[in-house]
N, C-alpha and C. Protein backbone atom coordinates (compact mmCIF):
# COMPACT_ATOMS: atom_id res chain seq x y z
N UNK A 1 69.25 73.16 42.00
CA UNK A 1 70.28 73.17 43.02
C UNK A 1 71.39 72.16 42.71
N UNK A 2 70.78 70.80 42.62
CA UNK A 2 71.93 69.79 42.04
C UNK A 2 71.90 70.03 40.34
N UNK A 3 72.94 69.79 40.14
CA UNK A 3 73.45 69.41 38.43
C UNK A 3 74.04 68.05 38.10
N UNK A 4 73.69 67.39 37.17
CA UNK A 4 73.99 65.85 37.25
C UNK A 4 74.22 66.25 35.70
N UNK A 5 75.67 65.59 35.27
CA UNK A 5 76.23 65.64 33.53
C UNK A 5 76.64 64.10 33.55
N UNK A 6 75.89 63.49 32.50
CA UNK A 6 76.23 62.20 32.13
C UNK A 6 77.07 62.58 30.71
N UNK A 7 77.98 61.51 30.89
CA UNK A 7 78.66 61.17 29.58
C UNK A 7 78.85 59.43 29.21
N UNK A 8 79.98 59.28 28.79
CA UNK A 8 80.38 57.98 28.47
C UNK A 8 79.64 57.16 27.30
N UNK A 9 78.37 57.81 26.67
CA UNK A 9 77.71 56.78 25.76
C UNK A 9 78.17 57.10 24.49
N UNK A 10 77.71 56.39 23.45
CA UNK A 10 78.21 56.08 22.03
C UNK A 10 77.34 54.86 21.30
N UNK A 11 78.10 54.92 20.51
CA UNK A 11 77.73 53.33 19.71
C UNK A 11 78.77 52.44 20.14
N UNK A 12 78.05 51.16 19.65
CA UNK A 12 78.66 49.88 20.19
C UNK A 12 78.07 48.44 19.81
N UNK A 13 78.61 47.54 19.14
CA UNK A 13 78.02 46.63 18.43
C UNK A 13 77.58 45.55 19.59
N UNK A 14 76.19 45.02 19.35
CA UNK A 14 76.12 43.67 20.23
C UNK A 14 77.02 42.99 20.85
N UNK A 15 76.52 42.63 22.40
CA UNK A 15 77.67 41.95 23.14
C UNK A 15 79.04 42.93 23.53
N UNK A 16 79.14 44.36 23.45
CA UNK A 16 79.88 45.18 23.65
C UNK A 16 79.56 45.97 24.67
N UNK A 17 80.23 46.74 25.68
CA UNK A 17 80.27 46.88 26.65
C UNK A 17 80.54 48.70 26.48
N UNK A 18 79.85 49.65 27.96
CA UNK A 18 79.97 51.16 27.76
C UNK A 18 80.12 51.12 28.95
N UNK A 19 80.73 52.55 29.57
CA UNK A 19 80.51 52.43 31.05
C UNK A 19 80.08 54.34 31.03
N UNK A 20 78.96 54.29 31.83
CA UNK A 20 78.46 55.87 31.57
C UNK A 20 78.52 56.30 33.27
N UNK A 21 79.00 57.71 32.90
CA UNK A 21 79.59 58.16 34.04
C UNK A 21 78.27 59.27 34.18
N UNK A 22 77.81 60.36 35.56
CA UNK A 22 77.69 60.77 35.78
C UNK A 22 77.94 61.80 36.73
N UNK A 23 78.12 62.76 36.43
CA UNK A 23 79.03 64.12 37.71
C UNK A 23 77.55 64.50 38.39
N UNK A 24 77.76 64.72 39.21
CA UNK A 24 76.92 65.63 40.07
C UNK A 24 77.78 66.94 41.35
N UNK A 25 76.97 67.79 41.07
CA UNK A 25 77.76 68.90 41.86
C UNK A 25 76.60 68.66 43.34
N UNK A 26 77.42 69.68 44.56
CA UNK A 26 76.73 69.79 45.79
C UNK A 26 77.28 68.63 46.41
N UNK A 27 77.47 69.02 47.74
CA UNK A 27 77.81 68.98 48.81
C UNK A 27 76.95 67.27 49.45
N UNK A 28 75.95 67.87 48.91
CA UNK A 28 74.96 66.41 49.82
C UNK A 28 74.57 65.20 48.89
N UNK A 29 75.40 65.33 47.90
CA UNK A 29 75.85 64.18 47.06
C UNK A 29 75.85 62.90 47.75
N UNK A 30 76.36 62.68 48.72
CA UNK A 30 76.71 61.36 49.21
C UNK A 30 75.12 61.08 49.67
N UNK A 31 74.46 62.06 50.18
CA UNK A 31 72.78 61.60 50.87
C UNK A 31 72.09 61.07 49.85
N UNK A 32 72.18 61.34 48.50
CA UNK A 32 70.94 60.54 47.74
C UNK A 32 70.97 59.45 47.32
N UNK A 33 69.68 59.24 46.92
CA UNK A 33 69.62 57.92 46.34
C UNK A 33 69.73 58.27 44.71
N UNK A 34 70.67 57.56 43.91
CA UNK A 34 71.42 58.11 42.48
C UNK A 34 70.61 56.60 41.77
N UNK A 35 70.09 57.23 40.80
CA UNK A 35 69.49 55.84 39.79
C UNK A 35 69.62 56.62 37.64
N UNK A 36 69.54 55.18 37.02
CA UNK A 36 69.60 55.50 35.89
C UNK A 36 68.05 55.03 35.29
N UNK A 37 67.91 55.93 34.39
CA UNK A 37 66.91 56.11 33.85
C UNK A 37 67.15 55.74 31.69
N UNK A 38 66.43 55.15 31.25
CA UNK A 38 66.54 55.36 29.88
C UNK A 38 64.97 55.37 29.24
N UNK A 39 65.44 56.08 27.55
CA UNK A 39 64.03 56.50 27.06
C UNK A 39 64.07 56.34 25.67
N UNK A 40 63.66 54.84 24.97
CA UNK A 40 63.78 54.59 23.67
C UNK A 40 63.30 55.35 22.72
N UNK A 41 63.49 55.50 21.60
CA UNK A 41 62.51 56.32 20.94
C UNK A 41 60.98 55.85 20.46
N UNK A 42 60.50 57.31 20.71
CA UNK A 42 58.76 56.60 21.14
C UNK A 42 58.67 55.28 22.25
N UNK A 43 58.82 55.55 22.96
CA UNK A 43 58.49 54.81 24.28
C UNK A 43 58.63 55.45 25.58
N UNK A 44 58.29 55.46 26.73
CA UNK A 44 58.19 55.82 27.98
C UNK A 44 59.38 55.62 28.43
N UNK A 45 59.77 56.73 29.49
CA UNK A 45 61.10 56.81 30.54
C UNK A 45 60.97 55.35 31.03
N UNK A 46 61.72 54.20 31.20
CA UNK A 46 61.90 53.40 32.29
C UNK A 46 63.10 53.11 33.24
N UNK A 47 62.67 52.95 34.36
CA UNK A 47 63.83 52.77 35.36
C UNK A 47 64.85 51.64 34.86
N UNK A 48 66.27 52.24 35.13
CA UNK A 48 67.19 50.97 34.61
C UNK A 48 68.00 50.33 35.98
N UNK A 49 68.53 51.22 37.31
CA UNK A 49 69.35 50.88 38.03
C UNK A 49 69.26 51.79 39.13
N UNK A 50 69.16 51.42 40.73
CA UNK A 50 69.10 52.15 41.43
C UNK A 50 70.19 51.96 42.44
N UNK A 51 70.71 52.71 43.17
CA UNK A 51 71.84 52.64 44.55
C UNK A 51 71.75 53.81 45.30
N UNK A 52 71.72 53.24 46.75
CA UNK A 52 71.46 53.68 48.00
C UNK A 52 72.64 54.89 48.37
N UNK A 53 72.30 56.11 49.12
CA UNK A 53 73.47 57.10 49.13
C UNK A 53 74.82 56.44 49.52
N UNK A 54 74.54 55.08 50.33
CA UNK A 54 76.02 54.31 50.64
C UNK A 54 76.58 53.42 49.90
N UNK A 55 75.37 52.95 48.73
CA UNK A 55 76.23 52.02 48.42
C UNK A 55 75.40 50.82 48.29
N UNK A 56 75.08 50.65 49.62
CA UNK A 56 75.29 48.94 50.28
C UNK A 56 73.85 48.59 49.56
N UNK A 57 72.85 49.14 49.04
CA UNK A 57 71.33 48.32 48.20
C UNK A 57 71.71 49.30 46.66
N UNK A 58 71.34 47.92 46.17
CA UNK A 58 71.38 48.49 44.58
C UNK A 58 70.32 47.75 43.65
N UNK A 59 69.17 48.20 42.72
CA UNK A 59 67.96 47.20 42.19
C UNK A 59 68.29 48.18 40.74
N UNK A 60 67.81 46.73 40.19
CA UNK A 60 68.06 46.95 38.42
C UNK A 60 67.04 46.37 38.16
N UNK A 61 66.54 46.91 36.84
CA UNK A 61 65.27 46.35 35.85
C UNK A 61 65.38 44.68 35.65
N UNK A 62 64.92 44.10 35.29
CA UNK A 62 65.04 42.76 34.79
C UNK A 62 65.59 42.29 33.88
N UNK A 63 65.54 43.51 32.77
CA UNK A 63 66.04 43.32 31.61
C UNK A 63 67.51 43.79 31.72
N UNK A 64 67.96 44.22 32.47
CA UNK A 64 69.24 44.43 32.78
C UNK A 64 70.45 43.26 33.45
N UNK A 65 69.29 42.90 34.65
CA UNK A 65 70.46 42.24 35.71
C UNK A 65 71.19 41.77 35.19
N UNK A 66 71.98 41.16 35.54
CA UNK A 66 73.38 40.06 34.93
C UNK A 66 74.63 40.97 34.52
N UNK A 67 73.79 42.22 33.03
CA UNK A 67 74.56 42.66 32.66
C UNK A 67 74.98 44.10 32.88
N UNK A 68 74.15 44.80 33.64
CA UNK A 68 74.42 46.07 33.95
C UNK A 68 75.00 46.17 35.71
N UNK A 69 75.69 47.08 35.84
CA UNK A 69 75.91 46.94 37.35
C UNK A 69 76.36 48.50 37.51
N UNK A 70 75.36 48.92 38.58
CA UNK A 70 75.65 50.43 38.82
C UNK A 70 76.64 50.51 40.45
N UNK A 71 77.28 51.77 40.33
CA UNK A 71 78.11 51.63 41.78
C UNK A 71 78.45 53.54 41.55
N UNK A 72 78.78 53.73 42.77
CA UNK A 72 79.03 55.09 43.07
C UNK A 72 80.35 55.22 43.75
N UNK A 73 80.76 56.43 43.09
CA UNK A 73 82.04 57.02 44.08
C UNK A 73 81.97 58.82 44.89
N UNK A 74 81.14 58.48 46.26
CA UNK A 74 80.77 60.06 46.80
C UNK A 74 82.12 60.47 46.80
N UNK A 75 83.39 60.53 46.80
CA UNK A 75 84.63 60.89 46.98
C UNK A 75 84.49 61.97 45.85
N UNK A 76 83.85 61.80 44.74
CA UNK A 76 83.99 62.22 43.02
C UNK A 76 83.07 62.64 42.73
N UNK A 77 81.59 62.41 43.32
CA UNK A 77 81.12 62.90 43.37
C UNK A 77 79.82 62.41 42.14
N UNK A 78 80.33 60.82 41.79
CA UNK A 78 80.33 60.58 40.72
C UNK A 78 79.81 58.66 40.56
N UNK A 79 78.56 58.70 39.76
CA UNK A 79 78.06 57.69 40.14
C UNK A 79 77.81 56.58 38.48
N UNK A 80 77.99 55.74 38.34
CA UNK A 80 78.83 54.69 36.97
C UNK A 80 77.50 53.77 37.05
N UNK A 81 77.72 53.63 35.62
CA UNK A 81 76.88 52.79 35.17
C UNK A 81 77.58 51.59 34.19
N UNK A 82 78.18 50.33 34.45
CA UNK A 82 78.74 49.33 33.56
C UNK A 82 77.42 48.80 33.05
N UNK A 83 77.90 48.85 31.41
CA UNK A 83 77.10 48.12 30.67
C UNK A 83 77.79 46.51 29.90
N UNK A 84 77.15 45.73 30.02
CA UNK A 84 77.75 44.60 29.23
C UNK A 84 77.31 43.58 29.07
N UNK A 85 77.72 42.86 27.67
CA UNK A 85 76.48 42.55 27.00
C UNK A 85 75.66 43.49 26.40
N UNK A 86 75.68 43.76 25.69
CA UNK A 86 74.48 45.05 25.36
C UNK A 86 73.74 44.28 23.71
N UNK A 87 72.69 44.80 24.05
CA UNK A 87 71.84 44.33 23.13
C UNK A 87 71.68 45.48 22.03
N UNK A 88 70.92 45.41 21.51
CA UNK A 88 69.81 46.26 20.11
C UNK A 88 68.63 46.56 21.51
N UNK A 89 68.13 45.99 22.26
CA UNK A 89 66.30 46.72 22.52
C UNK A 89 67.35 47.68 23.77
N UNK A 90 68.76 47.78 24.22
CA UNK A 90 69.21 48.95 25.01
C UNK A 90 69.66 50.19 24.79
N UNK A 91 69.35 50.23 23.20
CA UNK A 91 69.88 51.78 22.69
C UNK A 91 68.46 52.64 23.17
N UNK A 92 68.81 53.65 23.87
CA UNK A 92 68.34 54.52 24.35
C UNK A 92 68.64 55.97 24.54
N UNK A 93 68.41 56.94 24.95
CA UNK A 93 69.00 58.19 25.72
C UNK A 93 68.80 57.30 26.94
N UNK A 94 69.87 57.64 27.84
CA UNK A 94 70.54 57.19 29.39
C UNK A 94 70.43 58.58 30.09
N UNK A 95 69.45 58.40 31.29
CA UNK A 95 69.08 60.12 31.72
C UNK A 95 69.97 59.57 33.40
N UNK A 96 70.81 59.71 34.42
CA UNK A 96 71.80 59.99 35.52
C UNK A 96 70.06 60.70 36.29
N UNK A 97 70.12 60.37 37.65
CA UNK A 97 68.69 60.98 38.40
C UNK A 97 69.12 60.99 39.66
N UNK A 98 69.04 62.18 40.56
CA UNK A 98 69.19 61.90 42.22
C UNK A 98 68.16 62.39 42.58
N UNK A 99 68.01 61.66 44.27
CA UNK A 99 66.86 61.48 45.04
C UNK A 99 66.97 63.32 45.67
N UNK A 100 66.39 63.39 46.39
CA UNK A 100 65.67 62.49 47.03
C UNK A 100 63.98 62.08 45.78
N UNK A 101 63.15 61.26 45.81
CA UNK A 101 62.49 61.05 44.72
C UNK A 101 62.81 61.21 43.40
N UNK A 102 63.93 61.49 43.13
CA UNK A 102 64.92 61.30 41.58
C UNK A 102 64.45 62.86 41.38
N UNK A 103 64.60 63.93 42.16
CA UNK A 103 64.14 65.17 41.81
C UNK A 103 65.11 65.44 40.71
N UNK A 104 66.59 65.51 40.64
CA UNK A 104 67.09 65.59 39.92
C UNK A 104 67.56 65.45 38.80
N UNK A 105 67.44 65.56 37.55
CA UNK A 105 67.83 65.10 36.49
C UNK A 105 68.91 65.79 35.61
N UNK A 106 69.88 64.83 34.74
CA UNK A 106 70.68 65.20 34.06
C UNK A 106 70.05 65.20 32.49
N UNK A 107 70.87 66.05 31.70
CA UNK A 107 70.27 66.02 29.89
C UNK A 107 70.39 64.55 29.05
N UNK A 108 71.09 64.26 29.34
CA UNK A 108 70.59 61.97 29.04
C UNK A 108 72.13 62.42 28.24
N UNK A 109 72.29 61.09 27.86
CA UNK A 109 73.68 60.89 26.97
C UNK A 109 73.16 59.14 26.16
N UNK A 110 72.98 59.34 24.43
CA UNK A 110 72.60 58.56 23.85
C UNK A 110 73.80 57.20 23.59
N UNK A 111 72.92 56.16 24.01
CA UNK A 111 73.38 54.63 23.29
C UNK A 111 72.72 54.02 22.64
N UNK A 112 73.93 53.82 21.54
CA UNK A 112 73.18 52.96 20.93
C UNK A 112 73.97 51.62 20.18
N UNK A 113 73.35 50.73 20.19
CA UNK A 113 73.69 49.31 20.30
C UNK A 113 72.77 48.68 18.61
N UNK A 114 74.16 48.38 17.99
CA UNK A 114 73.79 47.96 16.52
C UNK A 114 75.11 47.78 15.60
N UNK A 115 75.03 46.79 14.91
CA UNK A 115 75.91 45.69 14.33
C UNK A 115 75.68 46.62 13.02
């Protein structure tokens, strides 16, 4: 029912910065809860960043805080992921997810972070 298309990733040398966008279609866009997801190679999906259908609560991994900061625009339909600072252990596929329980998923959009 929903469709979620991430873009914005690439390469990018240490200490360099991406900002990954995600579209989502439908109407009840603004109701979910929108989080990012990444999946190293050979390693397990882990949660990277979560925000509330308004906005106002947002929780990030540990290994993130400081430097990642997620925010949404329901106007667009369209929910951002700033990266910065970026390391080597954050190259990943970046998978875009809406609630309700992250039913939704987008096809990931790869980063990768290396000098």
């Amino acid at each position: 029912q929903v469709q979620l298309v991430e873009s914005g990733g690439g390469l990018v040398q240490p200490g360099g910065s991406l900002r990954l966008s995600c579209a989502a279609s439908g109407r009840t866009f603004g109701t979910y809860t929108m989080g990012w997801f990444r999946q190293a190679s050979g390693q397990e999906r882990e949660f990277v960043a979560g925000i509330s259908w308004s906005g106002g609560s947002t929780k990030y991994a540990d290994s993130v805080k400081g430097r990642f900061t997620i925010s949404r625009d329901n106007g667009k339909n369209t929910v951002y992921l700033q990266m910065n600072s970026l390391k080597p252990e954050d190259t990943a596929v970046y998978y875009c997810a809406a609630g309700p329980d992250y039913l939704y998923w987008g096809q990931g959009t790869q980063v990768t972070v290396s000098s």
